[in-house]
PDB file of N, CA and C in Angstrom:
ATOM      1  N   UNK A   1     103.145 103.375 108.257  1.00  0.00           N
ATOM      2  CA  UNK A   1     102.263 103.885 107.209  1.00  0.00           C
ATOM      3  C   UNK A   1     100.857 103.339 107.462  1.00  0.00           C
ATOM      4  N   UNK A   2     100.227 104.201 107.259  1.00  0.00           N
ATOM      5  CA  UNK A   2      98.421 104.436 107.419  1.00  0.00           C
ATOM      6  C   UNK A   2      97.708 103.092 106.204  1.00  0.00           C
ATOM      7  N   UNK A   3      97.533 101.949 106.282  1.00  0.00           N
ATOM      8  CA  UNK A   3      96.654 101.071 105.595  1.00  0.00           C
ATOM      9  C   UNK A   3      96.092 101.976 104.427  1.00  0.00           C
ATOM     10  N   UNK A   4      95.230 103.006 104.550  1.00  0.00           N
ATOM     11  CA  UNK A   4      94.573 103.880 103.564  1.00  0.00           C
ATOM     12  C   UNK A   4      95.863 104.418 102.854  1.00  0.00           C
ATOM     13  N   UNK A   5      97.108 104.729 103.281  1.00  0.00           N
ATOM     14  CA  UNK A   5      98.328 105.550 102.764  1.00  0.00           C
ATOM     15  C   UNK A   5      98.663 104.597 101.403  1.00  0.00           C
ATOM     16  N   UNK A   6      98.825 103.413 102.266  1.00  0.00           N
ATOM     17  CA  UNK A   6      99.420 101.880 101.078  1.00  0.00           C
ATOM     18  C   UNK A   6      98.795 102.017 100.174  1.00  0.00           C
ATOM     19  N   UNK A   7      97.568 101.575 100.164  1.00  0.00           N
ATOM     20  CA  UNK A   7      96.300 101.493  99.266  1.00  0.00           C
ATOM     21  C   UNK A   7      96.448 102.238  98.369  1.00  0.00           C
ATOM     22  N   UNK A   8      96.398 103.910  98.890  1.00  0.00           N
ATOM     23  CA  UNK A   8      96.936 105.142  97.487  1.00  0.00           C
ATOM     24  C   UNK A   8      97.960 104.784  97.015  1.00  0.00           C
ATOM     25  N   UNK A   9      99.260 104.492  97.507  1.00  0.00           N
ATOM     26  CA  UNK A   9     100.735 104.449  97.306  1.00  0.00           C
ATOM     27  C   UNK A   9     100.843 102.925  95.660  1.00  0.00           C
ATOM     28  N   UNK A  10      99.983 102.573  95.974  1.00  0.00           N
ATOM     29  CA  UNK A  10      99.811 101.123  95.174  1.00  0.00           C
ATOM     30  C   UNK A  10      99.191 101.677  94.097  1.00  0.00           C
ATOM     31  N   UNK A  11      97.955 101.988  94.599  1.00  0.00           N
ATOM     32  CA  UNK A  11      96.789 102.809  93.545  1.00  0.00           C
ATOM     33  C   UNK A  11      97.636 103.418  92.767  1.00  0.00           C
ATOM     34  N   UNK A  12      99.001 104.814  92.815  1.00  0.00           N
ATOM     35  CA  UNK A  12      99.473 105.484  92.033  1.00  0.00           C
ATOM     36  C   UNK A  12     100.538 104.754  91.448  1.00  0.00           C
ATOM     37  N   UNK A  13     101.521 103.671  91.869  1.00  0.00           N
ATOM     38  CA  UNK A  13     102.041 103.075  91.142  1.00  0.00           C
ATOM     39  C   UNK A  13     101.513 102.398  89.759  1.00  0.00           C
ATOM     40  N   UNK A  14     100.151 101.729  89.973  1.00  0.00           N
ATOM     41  CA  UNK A  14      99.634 101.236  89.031  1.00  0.00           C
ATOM     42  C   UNK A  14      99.183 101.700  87.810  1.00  0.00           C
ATOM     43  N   UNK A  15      98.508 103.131  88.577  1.00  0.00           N
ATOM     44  CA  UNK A  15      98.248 104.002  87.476  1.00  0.00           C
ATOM     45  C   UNK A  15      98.967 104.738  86.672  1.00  0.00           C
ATOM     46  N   UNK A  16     100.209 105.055  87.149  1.00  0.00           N
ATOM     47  CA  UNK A  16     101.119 105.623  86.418  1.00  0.00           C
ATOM     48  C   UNK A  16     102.090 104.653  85.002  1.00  0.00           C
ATOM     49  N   UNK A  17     101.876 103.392  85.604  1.00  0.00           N
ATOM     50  CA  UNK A  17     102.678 102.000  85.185  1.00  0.00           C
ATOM     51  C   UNK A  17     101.701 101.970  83.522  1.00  0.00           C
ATOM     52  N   UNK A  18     100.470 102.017  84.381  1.00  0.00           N
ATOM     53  CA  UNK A  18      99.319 101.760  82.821  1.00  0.00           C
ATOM     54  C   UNK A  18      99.158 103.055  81.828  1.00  0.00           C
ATOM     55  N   UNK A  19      99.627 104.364  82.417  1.00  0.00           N
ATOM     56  CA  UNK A  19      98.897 105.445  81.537  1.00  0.00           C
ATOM     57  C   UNK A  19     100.197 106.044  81.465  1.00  0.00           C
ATOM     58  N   UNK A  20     101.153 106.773  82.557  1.00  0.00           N
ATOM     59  CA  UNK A  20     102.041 106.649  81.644  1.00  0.00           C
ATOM     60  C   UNK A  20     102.379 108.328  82.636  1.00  0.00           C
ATOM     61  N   UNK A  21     101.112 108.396  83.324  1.00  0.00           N
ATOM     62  CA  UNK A  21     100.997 109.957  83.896  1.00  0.00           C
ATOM     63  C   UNK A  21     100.299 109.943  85.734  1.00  0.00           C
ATOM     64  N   UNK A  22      99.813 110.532  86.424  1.00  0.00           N
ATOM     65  CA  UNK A  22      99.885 110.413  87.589  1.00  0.00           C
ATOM     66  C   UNK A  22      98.116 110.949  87.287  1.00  0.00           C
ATOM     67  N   UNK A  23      97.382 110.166  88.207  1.00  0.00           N
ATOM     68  CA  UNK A  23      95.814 110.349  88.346  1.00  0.00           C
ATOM     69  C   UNK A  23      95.474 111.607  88.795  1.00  0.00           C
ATOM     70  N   UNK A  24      94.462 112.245  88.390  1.00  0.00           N
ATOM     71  CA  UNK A  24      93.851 113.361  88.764  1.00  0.00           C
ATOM     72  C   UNK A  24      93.236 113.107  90.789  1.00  0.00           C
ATOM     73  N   UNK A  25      92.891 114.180  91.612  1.00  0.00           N
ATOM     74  CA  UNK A  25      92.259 113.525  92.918  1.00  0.00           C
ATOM     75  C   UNK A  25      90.937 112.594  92.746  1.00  0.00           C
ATOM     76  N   UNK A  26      90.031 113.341  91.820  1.00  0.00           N
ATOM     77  CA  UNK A  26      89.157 112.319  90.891  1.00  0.00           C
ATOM     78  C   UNK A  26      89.037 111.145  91.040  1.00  0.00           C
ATOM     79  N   UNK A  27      90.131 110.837  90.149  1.00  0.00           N
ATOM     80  CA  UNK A  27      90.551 109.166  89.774  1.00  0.00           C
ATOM     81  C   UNK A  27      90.869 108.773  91.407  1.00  0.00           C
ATOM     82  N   UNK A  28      91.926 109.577  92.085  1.00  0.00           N
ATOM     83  CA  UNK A  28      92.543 108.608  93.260  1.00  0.00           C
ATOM     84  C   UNK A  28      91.434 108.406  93.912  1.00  0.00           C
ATOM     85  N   UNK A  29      90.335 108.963  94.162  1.00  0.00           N
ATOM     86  CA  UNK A  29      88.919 109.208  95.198  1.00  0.00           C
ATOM     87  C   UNK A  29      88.036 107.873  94.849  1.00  0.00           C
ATOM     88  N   UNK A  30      88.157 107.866  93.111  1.00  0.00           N
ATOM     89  CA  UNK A  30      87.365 106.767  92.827  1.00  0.00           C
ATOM     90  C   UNK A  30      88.124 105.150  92.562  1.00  0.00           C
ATOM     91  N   UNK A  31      89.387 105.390  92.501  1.00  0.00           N
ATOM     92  CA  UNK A  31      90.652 104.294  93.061  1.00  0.00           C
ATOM     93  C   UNK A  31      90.703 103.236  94.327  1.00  0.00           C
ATOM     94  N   UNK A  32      90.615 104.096  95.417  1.00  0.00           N
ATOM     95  CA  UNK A  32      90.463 103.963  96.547  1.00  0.00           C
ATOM     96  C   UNK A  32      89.157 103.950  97.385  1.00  0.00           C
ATOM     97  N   UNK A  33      88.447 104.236  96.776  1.00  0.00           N
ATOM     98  CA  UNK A  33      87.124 104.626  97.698  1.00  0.00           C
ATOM     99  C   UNK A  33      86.840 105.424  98.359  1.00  0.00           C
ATOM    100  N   UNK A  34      87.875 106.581  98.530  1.00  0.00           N
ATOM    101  CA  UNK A  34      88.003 107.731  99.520  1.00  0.00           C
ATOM    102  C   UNK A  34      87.146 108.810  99.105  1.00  0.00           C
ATOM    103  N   UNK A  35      85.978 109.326  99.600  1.00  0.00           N
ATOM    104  CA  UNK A  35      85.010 110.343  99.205  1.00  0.00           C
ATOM    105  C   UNK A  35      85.057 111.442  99.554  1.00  0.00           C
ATOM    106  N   UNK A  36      86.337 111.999  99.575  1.00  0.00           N
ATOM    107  CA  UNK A  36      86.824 113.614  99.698  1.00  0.00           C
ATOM    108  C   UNK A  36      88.239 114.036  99.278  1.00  0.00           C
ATOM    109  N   UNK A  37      88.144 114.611  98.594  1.00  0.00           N
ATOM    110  CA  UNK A  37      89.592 115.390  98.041  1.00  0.00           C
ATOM    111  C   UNK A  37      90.410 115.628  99.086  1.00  0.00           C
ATOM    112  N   UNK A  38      89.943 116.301 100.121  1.00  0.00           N
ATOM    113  CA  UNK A  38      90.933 116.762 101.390  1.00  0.00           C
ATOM    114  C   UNK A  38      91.582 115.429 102.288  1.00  0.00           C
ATOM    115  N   UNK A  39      90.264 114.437 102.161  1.00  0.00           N
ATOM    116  CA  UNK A  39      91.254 112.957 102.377  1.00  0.00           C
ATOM    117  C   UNK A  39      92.366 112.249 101.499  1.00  0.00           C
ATOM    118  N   UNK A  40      92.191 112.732 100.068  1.00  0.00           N
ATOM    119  CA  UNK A  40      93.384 112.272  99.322  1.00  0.00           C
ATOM    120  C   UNK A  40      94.255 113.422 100.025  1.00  0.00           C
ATOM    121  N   UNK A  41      94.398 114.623  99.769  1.00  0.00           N
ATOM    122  CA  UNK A  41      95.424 115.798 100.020  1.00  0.00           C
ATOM    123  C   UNK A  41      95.858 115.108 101.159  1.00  0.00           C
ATOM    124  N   UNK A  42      95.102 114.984 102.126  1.00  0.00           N
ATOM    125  CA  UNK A  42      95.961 114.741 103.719  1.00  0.00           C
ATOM    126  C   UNK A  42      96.732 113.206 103.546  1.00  0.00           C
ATOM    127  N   UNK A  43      96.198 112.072 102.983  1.00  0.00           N
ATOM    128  CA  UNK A  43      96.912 111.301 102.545  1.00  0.00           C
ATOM    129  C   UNK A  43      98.125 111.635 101.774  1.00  0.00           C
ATOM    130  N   UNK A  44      98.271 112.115 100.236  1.00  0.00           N
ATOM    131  CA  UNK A  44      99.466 112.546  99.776  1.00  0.00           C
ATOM    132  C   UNK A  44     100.765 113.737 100.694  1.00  0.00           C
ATOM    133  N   UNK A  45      99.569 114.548 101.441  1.00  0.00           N
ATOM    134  CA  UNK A  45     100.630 115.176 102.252  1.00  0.00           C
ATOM    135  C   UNK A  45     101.979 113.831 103.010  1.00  0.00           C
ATOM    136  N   UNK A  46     101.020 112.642 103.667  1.00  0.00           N
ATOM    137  CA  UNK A  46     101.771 111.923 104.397  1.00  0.00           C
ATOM    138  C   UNK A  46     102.648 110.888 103.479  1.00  0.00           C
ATOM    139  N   UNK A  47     102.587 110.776 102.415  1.00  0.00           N
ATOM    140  CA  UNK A  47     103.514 110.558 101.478  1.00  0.00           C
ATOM    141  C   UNK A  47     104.462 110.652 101.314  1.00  0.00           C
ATOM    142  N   UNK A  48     104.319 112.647 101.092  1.00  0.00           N
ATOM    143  CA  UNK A  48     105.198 113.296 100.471  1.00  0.00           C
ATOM    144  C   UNK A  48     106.129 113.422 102.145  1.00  0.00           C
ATOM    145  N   UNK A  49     105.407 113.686 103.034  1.00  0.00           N
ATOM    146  CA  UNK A  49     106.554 113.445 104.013  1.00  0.00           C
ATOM    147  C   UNK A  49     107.215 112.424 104.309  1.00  0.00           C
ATOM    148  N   UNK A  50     107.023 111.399 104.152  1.00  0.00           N
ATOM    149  CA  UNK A  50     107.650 109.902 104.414  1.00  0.00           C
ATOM    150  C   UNK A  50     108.734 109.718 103.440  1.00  0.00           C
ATOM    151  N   UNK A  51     108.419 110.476 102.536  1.00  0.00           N
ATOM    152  CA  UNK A  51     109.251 110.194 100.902  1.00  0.00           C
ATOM    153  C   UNK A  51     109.228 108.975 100.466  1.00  0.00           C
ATOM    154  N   UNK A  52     108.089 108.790 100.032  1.00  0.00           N
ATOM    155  CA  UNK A  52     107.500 107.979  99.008  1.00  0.00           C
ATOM    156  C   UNK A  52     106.898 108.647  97.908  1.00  0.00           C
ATOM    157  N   UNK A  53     106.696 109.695  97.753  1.00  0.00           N
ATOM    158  CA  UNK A  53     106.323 110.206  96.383  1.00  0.00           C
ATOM    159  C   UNK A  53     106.846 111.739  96.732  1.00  0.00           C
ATOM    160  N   UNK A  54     107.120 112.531  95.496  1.00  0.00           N
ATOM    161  CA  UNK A  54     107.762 114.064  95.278  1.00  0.00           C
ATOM    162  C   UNK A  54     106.787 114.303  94.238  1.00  0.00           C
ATOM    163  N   UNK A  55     106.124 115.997  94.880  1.00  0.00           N
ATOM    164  CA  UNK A  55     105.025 116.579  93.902  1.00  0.00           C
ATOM    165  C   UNK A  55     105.869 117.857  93.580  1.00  0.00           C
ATOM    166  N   UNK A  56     105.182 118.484  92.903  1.00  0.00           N
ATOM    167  CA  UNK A  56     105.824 119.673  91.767  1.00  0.00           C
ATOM    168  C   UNK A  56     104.256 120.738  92.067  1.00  0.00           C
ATOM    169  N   UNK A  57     105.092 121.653  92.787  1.00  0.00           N
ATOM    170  CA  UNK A  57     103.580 122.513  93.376  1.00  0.00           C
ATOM    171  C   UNK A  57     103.344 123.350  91.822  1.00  0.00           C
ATOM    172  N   UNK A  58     102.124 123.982  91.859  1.00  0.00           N
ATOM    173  CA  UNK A  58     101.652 124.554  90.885  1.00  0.00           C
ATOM    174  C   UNK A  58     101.209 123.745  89.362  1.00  0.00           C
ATOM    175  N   UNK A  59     101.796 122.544  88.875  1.00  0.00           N
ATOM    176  CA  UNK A  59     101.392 122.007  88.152  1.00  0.00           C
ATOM    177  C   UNK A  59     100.275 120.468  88.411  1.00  0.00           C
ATOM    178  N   UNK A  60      99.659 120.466  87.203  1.00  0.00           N
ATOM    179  CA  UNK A  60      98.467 118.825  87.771  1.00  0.00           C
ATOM    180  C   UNK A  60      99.561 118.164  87.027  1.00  0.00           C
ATOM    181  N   UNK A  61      98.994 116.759  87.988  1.00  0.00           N
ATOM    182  CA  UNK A  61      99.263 115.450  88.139  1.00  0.00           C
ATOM    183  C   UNK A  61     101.009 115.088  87.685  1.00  0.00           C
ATOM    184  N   UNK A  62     101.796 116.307  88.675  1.00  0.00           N
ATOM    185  CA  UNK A  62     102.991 116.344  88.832  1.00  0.00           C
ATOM    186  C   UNK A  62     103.349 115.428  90.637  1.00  0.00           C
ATOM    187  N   UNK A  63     103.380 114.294  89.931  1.00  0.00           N
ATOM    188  CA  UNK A  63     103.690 113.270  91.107  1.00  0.00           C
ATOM    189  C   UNK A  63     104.228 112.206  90.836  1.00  0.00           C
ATOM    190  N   UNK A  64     105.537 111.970  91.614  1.00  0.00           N
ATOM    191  CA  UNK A  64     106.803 111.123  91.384  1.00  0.00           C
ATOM    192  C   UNK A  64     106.379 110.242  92.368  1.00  0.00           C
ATOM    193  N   UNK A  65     106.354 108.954  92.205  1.00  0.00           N
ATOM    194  CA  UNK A  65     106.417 107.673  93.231  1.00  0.00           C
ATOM    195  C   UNK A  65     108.072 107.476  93.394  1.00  0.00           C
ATOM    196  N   UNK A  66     108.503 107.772  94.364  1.00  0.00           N
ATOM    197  CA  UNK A  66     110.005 107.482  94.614  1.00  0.00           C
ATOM    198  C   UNK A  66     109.895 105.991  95.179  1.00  0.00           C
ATOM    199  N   UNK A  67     111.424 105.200  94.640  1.00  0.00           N
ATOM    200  CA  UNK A  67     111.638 103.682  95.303  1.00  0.00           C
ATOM    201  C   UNK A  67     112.212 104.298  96.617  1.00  0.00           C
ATOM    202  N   UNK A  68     111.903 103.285  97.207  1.00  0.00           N
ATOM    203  CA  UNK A  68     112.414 103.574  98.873  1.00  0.00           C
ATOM    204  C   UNK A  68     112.518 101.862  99.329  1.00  0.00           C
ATOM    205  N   UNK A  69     114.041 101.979  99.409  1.00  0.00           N
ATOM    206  CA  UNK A  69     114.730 100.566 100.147  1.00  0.00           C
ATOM    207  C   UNK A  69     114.068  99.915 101.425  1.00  0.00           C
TER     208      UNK A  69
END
């Protein structure tokens, strides 16, 4: 996993832990420091392939942080 991947992967645990719901790209951009949406997308893409998190296409801030042993 990509250093920048962790960073998000942490970032969304936390945020979800405190609010209760999964961050807008917005929030993750200004979370992380990452200054483009298409860098979060390509990040969460590598996520969602690793299976560490499950998204729900068509709806916002439909994003599951899965535990992984």
């Amino acid at each position: 996993m990509f250093k920048k991947d962790q960073i998000l992967l942490e970032f969304l645990q936390m945020f979800i832990i405190s609010n209760g719901y999964a961050p807008t790209y917005t929030e993750m951009m200004q979370g992380i420091g990452e200054k483009s949406k298409n860098g979060i997308a390509r990040k969460l893409d590598r996520l969602e392939r690793e299976g560490y998190i499950r998204r729900t296409s068509g709806k916002s801030r439909a994003l599951i942080v899965e535990l992984k042993n």
